[in-house]
PDB file of N, CA and C in Angstrom:
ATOM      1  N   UNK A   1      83.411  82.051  97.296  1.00  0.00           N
ATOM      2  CA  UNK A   1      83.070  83.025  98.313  1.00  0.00           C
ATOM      3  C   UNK A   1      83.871  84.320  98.128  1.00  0.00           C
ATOM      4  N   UNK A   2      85.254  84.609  97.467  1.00  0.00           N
ATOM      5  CA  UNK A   2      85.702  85.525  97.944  1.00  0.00           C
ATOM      6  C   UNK A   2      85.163  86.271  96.614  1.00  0.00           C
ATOM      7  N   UNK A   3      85.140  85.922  95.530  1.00  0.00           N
ATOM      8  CA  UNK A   3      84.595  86.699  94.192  1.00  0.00           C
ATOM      9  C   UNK A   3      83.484  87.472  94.705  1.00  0.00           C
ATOM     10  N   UNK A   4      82.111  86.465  95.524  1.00  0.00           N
ATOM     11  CA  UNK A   4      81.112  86.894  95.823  1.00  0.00           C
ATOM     12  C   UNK A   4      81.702  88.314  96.862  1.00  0.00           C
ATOM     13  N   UNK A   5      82.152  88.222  97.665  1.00  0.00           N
ATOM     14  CA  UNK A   5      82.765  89.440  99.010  1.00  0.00           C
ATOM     15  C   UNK A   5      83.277  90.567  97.870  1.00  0.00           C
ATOM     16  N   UNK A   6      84.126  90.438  96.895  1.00  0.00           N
ATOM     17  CA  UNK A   6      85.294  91.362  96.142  1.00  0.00           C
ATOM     18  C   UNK A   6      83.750  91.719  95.935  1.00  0.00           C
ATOM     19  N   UNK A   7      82.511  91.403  95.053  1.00  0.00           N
ATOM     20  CA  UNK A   7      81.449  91.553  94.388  1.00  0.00           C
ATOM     21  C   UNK A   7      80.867  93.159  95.564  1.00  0.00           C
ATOM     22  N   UNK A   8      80.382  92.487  96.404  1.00  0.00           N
ATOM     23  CA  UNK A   8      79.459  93.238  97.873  1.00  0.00           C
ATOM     24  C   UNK A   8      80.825  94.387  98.226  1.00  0.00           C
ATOM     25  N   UNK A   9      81.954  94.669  98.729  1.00  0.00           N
ATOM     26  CA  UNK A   9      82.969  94.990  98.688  1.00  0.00           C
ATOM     27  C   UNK A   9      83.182  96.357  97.265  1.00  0.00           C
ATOM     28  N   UNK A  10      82.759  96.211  96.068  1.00  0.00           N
ATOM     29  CA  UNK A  10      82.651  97.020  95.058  1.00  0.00           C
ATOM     30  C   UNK A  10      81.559  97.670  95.151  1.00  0.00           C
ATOM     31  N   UNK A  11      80.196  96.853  95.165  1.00  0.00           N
ATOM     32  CA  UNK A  11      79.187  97.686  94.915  1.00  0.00           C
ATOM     33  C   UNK A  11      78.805  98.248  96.449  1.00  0.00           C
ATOM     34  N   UNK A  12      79.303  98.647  97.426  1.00  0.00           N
ATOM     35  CA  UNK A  12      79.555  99.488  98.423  1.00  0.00           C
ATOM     36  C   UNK A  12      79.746  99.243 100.133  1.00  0.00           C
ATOM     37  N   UNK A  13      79.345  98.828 101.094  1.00  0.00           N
ATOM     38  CA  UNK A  13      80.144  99.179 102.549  1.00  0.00           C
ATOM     39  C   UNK A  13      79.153  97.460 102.962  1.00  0.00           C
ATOM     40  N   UNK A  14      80.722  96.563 103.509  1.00  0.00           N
ATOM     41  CA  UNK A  14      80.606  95.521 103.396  1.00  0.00           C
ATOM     42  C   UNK A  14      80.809  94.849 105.198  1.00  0.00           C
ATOM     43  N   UNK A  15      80.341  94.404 106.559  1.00  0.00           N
ATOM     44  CA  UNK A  15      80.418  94.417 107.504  1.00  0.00           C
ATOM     45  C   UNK A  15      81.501  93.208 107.817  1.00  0.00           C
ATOM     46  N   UNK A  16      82.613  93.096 108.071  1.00  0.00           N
ATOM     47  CA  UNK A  16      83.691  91.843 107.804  1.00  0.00           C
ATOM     48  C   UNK A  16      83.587  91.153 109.324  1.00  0.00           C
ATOM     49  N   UNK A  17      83.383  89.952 109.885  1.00  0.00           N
ATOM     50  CA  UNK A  17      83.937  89.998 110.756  1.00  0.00           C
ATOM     51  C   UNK A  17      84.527  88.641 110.911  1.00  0.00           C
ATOM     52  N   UNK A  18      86.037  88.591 111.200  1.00  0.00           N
ATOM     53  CA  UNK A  18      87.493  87.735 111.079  1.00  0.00           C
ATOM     54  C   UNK A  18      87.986  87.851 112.121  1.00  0.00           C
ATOM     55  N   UNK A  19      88.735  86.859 112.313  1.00  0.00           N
ATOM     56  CA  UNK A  19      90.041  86.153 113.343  1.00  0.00           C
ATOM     57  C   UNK A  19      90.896  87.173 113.052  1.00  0.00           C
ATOM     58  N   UNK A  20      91.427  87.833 114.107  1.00  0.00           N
ATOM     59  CA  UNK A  20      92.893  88.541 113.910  1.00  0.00           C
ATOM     60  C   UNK A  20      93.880  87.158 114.128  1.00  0.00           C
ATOM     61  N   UNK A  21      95.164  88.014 114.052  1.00  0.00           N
ATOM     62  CA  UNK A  21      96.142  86.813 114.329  1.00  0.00           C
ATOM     63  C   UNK A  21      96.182  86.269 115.932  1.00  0.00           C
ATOM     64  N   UNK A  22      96.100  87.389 116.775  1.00  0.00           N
ATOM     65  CA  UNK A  22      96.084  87.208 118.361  1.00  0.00           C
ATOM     66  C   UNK A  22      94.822  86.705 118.451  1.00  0.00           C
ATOM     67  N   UNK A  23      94.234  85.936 117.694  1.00  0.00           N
ATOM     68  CA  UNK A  23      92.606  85.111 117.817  1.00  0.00           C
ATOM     69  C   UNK A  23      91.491  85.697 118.253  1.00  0.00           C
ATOM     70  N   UNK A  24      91.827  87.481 118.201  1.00  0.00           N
ATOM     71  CA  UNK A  24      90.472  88.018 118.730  1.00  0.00           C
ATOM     72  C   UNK A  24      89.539  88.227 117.322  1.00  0.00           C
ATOM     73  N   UNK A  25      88.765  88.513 117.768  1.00  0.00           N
ATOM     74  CA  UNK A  25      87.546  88.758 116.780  1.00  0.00           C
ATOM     75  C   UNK A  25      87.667  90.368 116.254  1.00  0.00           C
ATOM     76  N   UNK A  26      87.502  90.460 115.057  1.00  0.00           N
ATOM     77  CA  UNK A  26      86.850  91.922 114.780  1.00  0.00           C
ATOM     78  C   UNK A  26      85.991  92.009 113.822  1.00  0.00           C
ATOM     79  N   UNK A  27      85.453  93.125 114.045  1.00  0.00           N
ATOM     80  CA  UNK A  27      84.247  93.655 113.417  1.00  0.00           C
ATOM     81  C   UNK A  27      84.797  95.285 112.182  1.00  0.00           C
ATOM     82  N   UNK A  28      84.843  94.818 110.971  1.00  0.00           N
ATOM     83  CA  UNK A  28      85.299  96.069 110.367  1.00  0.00           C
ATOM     84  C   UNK A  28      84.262  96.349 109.249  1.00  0.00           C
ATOM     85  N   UNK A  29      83.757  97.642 109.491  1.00  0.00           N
ATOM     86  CA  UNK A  29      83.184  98.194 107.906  1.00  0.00           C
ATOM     87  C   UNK A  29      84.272  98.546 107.002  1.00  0.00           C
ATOM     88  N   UNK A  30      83.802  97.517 105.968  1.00  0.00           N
ATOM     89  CA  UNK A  30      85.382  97.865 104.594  1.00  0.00           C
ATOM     90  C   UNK A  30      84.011  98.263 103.216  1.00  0.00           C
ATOM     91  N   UNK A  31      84.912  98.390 102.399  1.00  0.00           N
ATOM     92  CA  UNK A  31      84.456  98.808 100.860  1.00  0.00           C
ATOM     93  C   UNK A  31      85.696  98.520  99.980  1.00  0.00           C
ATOM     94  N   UNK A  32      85.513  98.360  99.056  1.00  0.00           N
ATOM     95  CA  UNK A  32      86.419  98.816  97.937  1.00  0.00           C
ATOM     96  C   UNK A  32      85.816  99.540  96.468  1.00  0.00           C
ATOM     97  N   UNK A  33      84.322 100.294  97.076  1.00  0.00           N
ATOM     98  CA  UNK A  33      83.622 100.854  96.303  1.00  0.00           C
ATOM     99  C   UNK A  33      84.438 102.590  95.927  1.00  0.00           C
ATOM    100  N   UNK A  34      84.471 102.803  94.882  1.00  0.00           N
ATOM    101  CA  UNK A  34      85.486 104.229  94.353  1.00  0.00           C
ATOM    102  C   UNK A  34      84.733 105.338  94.782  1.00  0.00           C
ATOM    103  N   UNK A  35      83.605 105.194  95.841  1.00  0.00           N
ATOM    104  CA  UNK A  35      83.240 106.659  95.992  1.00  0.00           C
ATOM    105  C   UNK A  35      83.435 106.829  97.509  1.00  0.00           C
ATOM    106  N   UNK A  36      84.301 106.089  97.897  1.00  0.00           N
ATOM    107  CA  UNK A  36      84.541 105.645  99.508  1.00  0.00           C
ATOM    108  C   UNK A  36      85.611 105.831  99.688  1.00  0.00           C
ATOM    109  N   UNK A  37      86.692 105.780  98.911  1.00  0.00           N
ATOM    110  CA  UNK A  37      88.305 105.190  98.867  1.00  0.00           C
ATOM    111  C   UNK A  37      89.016 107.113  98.218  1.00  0.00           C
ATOM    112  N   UNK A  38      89.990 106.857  99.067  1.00  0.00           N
ATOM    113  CA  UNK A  38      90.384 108.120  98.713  1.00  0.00           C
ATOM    114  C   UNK A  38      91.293 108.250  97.478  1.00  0.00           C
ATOM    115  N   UNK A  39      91.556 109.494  97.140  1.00  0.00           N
ATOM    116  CA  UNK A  39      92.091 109.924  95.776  1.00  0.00           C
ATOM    117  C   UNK A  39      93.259 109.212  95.249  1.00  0.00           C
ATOM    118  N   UNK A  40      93.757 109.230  96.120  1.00  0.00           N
ATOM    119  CA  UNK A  40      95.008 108.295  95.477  1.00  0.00           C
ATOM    120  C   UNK A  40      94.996 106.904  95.611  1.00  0.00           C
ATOM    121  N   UNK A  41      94.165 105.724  95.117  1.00  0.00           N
ATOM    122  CA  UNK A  41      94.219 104.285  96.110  1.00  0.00           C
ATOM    123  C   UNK A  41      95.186 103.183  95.465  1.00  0.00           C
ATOM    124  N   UNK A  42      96.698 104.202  95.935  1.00  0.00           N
ATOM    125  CA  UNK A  42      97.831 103.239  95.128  1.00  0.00           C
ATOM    126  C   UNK A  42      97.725 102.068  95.958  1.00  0.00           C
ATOM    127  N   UNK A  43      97.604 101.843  97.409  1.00  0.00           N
ATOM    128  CA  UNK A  43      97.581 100.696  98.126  1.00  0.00           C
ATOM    129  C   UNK A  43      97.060  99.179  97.844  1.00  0.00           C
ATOM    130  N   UNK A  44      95.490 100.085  97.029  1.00  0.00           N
ATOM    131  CA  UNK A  44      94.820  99.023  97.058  1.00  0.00           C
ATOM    132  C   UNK A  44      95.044  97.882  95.858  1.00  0.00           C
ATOM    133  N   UNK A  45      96.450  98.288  95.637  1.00  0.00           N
ATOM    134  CA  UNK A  45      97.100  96.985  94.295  1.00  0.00           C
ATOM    135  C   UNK A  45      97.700  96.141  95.420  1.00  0.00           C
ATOM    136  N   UNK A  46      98.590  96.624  96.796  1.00  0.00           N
ATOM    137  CA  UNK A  46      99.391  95.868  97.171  1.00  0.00           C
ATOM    138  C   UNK A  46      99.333  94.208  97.679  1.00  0.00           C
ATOM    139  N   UNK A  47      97.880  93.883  97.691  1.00  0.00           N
ATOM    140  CA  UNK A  47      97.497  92.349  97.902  1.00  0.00           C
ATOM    141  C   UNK A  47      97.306  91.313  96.602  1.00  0.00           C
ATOM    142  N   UNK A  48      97.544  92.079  95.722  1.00  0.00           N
ATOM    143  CA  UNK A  48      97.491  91.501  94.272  1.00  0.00           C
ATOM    144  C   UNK A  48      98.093  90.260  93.938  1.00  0.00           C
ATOM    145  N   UNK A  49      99.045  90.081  94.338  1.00  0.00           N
ATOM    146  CA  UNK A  49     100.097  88.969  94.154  1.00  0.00           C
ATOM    147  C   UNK A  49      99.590  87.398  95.011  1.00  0.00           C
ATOM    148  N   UNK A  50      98.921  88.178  96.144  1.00  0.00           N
ATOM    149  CA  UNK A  50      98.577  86.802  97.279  1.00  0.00           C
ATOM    150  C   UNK A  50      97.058  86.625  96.976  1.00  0.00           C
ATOM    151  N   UNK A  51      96.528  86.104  96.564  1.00  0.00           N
ATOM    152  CA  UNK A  51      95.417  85.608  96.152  1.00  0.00           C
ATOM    153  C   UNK A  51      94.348  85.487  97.388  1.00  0.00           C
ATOM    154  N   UNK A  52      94.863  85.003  98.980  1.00  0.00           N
ATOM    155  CA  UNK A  52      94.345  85.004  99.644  1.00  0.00           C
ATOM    156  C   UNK A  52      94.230  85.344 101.054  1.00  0.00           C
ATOM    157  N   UNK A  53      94.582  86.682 100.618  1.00  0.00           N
ATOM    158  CA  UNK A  53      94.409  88.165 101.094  1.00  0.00           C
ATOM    159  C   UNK A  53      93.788  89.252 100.255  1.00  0.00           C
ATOM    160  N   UNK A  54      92.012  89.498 100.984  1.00  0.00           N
ATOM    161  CA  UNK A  54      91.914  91.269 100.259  1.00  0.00           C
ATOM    162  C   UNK A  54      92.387  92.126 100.815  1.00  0.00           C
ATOM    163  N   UNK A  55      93.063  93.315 100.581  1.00  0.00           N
ATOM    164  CA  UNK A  55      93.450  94.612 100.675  1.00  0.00           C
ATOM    165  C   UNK A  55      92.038  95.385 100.541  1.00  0.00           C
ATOM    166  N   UNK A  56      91.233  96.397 101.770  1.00  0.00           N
ATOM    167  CA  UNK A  56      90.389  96.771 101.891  1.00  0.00           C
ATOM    168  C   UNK A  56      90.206  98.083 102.794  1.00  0.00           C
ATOM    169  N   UNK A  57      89.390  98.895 101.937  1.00  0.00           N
ATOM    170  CA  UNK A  57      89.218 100.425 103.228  1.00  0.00           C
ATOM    171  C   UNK A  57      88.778 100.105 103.827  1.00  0.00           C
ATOM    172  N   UNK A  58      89.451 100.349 104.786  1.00  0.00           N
ATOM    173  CA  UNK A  58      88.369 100.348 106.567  1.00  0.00           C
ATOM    174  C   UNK A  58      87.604 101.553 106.965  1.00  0.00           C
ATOM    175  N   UNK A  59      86.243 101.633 106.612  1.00  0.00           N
ATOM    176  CA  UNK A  59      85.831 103.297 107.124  1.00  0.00           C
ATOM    177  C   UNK A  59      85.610 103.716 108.130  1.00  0.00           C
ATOM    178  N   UNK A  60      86.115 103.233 108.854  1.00  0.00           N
ATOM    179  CA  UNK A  60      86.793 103.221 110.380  1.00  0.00           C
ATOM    180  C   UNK A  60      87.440 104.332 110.709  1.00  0.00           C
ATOM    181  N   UNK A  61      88.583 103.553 110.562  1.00  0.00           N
ATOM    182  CA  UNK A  61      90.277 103.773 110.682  1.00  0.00           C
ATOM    183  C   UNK A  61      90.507 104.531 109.682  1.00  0.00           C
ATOM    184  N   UNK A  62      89.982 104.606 108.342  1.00  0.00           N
ATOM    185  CA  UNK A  62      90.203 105.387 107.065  1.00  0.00           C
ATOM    186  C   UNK A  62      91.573 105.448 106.868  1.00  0.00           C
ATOM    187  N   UNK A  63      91.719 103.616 106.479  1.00  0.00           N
ATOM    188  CA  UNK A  63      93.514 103.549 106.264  1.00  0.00           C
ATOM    189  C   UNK A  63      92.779 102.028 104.981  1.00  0.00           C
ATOM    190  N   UNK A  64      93.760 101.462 104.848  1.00  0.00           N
ATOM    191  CA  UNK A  64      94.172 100.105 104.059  1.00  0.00           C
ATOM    192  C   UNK A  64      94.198  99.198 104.665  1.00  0.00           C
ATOM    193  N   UNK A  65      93.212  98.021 104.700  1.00  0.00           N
ATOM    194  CA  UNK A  65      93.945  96.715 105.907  1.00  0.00           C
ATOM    195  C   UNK A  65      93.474  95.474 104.947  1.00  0.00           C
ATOM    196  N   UNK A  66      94.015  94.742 105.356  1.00  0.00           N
ATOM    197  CA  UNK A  66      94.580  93.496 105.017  1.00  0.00           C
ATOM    198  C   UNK A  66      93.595  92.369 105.487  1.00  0.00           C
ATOM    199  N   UNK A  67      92.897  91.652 105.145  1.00  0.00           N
ATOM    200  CA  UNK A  67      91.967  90.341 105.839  1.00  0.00           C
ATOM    201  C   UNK A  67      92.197  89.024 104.635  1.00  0.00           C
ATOM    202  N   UNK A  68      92.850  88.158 105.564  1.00  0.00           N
ATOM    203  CA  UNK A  68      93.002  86.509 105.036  1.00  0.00           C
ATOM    204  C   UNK A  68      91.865  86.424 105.029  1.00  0.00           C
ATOM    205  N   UNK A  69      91.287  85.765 103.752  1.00  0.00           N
ATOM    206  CA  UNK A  69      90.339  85.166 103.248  1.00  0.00           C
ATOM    207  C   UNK A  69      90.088  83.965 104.337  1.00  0.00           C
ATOM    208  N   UNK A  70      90.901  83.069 104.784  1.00  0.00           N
ATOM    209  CA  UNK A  70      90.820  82.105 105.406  1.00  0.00           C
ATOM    210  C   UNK A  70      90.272  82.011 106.847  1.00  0.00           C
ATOM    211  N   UNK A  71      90.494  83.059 107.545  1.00  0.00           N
ATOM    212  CA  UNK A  71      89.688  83.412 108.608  1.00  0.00           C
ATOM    213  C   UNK A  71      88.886  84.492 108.815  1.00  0.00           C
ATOM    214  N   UNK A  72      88.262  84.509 107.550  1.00  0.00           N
ATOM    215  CA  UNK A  72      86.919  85.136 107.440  1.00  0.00           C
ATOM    216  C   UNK A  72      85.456  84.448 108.321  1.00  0.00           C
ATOM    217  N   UNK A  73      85.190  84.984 109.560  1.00  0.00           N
ATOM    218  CA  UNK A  73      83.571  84.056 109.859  1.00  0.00           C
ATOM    219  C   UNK A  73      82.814  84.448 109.651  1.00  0.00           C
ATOM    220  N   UNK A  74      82.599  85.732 109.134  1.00  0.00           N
ATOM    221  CA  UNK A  74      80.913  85.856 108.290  1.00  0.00           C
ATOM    222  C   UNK A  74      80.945  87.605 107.377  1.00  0.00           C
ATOM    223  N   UNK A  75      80.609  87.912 106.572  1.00  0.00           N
ATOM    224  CA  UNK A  75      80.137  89.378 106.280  1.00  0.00           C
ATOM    225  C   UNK A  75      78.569  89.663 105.275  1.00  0.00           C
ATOM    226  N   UNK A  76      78.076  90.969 105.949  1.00  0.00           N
ATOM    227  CA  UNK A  76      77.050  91.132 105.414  1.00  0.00           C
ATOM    228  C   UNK A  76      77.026  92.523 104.999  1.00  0.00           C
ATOM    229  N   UNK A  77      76.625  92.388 103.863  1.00  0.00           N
ATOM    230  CA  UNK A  77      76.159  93.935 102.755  1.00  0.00           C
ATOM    231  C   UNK A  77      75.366  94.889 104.369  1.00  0.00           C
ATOM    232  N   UNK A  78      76.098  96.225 104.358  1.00  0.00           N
ATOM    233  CA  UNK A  78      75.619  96.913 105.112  1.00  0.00           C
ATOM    234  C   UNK A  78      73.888  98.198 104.312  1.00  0.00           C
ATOM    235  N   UNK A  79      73.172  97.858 105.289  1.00  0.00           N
ATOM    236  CA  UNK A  79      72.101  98.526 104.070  1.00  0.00           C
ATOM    237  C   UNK A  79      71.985 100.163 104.344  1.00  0.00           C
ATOM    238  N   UNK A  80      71.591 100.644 103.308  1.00  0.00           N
ATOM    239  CA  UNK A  80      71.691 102.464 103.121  1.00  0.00           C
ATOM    240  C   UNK A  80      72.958 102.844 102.932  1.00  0.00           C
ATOM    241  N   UNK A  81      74.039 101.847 102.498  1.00  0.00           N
ATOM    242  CA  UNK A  81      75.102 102.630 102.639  1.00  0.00           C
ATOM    243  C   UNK A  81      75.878 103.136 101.112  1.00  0.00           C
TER     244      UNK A  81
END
């Protein structure tokens, strides 16, 4: 599953929605597609090491955030985007 997400996640704007830690729910549009992510995306190495955690733009917030693979409950390819 998560190859498939990194997959949808590259080829462009991906709808996440996960368990925070305080057990609420959220809803985030992420990408890690390069025409989304800003000029410098030194950040997006910093989850590298933990396997199960992606590091992801939020085009939201238009920052870097963090989602455990493990309490992932569903995402879907956003369309036109």
């Amino acid at each position: 599953m998560q190859d498939d997400l990194i997959k949808h996640l590259q080829q462009g704007v991906v709808v996440l929605e996960f368990i925070k830690a305080d057990q609420s729910v959220r809803r985030m549009r992420a990408t890690l597609n390069t025409s989304y992510l800003p000029v410098r995306p030194e950040h997006a190495q910093a989850a590298k090491n933990n396997p199960l955690v992606i590091k992801v733009w939020d085009l939201d917030a238009q920052g870097w955030r963090s989602v455990t693979v493990s309490r992932l409950v569903s995402y879907t390819q956003e369309q036109g985007a």
